[in-house]
Protein backbone atom coordinates (compact mmCIF):
# COMPACT_ATOMS: atom_id res chain seq x y z
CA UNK A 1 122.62 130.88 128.18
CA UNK A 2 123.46 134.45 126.71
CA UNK A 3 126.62 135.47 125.68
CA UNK A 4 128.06 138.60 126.96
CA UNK A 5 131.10 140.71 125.68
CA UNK A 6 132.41 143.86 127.84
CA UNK A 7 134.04 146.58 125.57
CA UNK A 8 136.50 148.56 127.72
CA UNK A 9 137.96 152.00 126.85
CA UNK A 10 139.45 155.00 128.08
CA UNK A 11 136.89 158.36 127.85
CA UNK A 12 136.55 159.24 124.47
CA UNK A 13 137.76 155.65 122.91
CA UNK A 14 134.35 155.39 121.09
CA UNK A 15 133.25 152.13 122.73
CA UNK A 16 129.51 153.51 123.00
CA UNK A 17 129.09 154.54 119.72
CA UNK A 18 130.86 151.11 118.30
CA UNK A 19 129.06 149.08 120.34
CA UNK A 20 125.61 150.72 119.35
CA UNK A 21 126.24 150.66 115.86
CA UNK A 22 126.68 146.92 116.20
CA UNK A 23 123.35 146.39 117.65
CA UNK A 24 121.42 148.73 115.34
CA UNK A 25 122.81 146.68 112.60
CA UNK A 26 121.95 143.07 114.07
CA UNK A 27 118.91 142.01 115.91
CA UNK A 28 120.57 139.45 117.80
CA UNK A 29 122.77 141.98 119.59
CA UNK A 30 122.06 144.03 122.54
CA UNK A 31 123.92 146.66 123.92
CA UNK A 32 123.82 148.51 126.90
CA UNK A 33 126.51 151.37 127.89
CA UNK A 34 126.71 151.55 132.01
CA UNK A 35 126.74 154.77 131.97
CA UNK A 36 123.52 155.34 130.07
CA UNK A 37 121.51 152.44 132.58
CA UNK A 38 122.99 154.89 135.88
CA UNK A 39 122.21 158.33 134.07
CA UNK A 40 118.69 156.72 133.21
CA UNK A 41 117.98 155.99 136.95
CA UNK A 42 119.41 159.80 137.89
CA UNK A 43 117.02 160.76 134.93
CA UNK A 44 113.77 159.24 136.99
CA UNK A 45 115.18 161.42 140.27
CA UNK A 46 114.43 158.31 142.30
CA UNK A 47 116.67 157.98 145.76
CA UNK A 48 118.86 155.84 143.61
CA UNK A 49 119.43 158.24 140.56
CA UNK A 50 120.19 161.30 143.53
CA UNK A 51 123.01 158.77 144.80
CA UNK A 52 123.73 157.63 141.42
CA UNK A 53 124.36 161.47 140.41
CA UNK A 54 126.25 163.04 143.09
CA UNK A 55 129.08 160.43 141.99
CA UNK A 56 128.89 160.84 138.09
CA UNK A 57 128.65 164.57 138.33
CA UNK A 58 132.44 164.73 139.88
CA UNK A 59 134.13 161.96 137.38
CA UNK A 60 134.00 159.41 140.31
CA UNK A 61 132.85 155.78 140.39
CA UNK A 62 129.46 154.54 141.90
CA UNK A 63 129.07 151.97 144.17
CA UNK A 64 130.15 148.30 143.97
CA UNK A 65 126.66 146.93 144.38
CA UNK A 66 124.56 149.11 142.68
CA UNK A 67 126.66 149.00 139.30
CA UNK A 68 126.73 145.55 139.46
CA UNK A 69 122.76 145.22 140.41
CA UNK A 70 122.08 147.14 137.72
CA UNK A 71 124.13 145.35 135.25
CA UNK A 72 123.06 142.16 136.24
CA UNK A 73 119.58 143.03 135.94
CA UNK A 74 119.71 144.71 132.55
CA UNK A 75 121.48 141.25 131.17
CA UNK A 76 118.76 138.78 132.81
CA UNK A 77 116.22 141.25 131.15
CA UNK A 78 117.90 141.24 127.20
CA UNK A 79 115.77 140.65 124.69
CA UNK A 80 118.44 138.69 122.88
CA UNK A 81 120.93 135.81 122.82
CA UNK A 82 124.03 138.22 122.71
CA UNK A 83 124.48 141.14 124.94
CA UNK A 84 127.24 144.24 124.66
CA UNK A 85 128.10 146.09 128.22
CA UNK A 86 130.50 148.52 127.54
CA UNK A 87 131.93 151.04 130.18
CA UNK A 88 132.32 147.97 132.18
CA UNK A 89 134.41 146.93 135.09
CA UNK A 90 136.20 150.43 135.72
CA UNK A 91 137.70 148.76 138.94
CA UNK A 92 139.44 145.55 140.42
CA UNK A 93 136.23 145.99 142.64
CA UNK A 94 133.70 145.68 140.00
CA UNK A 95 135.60 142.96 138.23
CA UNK A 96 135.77 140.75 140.78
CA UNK A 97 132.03 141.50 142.08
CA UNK A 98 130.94 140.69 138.34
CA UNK A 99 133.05 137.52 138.44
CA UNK A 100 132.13 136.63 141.69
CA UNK A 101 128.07 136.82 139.90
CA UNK A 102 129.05 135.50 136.82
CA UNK A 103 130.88 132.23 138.58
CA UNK A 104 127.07 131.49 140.91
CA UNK A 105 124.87 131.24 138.02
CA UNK A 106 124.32 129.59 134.30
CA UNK A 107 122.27 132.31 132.75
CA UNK A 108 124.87 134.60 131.42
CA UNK A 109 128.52 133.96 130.35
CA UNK A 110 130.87 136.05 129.65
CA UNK A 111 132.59 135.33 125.97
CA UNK A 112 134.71 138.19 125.50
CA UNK A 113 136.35 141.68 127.19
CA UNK A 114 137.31 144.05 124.37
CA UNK A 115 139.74 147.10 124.83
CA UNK A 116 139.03 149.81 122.43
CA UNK A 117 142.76 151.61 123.17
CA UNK A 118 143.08 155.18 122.16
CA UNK A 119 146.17 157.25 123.41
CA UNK A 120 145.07 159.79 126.10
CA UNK A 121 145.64 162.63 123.64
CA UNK A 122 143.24 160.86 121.50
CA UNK A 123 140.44 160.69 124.43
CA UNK A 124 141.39 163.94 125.51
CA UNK A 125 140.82 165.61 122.24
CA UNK A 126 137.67 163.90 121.09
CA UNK A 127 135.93 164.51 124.99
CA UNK A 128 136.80 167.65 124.97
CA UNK A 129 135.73 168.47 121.42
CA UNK A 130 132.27 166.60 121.73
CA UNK A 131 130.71 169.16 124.51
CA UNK A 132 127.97 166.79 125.28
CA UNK A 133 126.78 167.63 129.16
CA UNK A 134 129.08 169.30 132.02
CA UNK A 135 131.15 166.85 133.04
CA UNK A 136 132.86 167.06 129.47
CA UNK A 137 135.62 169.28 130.75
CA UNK A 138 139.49 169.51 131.14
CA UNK A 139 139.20 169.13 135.44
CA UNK A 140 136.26 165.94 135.16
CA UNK A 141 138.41 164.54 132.09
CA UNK A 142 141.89 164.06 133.99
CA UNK A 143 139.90 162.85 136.85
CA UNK A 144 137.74 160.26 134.58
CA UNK A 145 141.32 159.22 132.82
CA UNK A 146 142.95 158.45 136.13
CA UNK A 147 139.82 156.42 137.08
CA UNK A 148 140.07 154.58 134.07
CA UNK A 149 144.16 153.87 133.65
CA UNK A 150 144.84 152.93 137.92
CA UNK A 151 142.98 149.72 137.43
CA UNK A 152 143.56 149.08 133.79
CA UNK A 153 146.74 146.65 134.02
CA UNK A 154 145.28 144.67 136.51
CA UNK A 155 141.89 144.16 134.62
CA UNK A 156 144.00 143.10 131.63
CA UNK A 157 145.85 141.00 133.46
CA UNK A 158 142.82 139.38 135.21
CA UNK A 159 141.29 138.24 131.51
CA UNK A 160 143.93 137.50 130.00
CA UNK A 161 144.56 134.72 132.46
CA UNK A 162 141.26 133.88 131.12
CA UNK A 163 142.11 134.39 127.61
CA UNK A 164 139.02 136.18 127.46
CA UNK A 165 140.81 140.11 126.73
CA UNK A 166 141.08 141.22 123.12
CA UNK A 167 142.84 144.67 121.73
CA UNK A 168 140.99 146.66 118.67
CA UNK A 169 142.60 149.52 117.41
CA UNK A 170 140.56 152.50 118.09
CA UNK A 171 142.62 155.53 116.60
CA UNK A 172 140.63 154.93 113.41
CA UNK A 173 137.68 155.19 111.86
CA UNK A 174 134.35 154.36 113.34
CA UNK A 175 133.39 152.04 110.56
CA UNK A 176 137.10 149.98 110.46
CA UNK A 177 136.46 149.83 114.56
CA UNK A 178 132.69 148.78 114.24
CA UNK A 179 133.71 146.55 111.39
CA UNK A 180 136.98 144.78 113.11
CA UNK A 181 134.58 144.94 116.51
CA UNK A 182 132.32 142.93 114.77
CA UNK A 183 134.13 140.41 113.10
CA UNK A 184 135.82 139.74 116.48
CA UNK A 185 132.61 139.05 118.21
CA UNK A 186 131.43 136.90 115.50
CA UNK A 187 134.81 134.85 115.86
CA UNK A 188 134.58 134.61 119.60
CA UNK A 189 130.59 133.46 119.64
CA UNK A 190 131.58 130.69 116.67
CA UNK A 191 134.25 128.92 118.69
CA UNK A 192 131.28 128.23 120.93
């Protein structure tokens, strides 16, 4: 059984960069960032990636089924015990779908969903200031936030009732997020 942990965040929050920093530093961890496994398929300009693309390039969300296909299918093919999705659910959608998964098979179970919060000033500020591709602008950024906050209370809501949603402080530095981040993980993965 592997042990999955979803980091959540708004744009800009830093849960890529914590959550890869965690799995460069332990080989027992593997992380993948959603958006990275979509923009690899747009990178191999299959049928997919074309799809893929003409809903990234606007701020919007891609499909139910092939987020979650892809998801799945990066977790069954880990290389470790413990894997790190992060980026992941943006919806109600894709939180049920991945539930709905999760709850018909024994290979994977979720241990943990961890929000990385960050005012929007924060996110806007550091997305804005990173310039790393296109869609890192003012119009794609508002759009991007409002994808992220509609859902948010109800996907906090949904694990909590699971007691599976934790809070880390991300308004500081990388290396007091990547450290709390990890200690948290480690805490969840010993209660067993």
């Amino acid at each position: 059984m592997k042990d999955l942990f979803l980091i959540i965040g708004a744009p800009g929050s830093g849960k890529t960069t914590d959550a890869s920093i965690i799995a460069k530093e332990d080989d027992s961890v593997t992380h993948y960032s959603t958006g990275d496994l979509l923009r690899e398929e747009v990178a191999r300009k299959t049928e997919l990636g074309k799809l893929i693309d003409s809903f990234i390039s606007k701020g919007n969300l891609v499909p139910l089924n092939v987020v979650v296909d892809t998801i799945v299918t990066a977790i069954k093919n880990a290389p470790t015990q413990n894997i790190i999705i992060d980026g992941y659910p943006r919806s109600v959608e894709q939180m049920q779908a991945f539930d709905k998964v999760l709850s018909e098979q024994n290979e994977v179970c979720l241990k943990g969903v961890i929000e990385v919060k960050v005012s929007e000033q924060v996110a806007r500020d550091r997305v804005l200031g990173r310039n790393r591709g296109a869609d890192d602008n003012e119009e794609v950024f508002n759009n991007r936030m409002g994808v992220y906050l509609e859902p948010l209370e109800a996907i906090i809501k949904f694990y909590e009732s699971k007691n599976l949603h934790f809070v880390i402080n991300g308004e500081r530095s990388i290396e007091e997020i990547v450290m709390d981040m990890r200690a948290l993980i480690n805490k969840i993965k010993s209660k067993g």
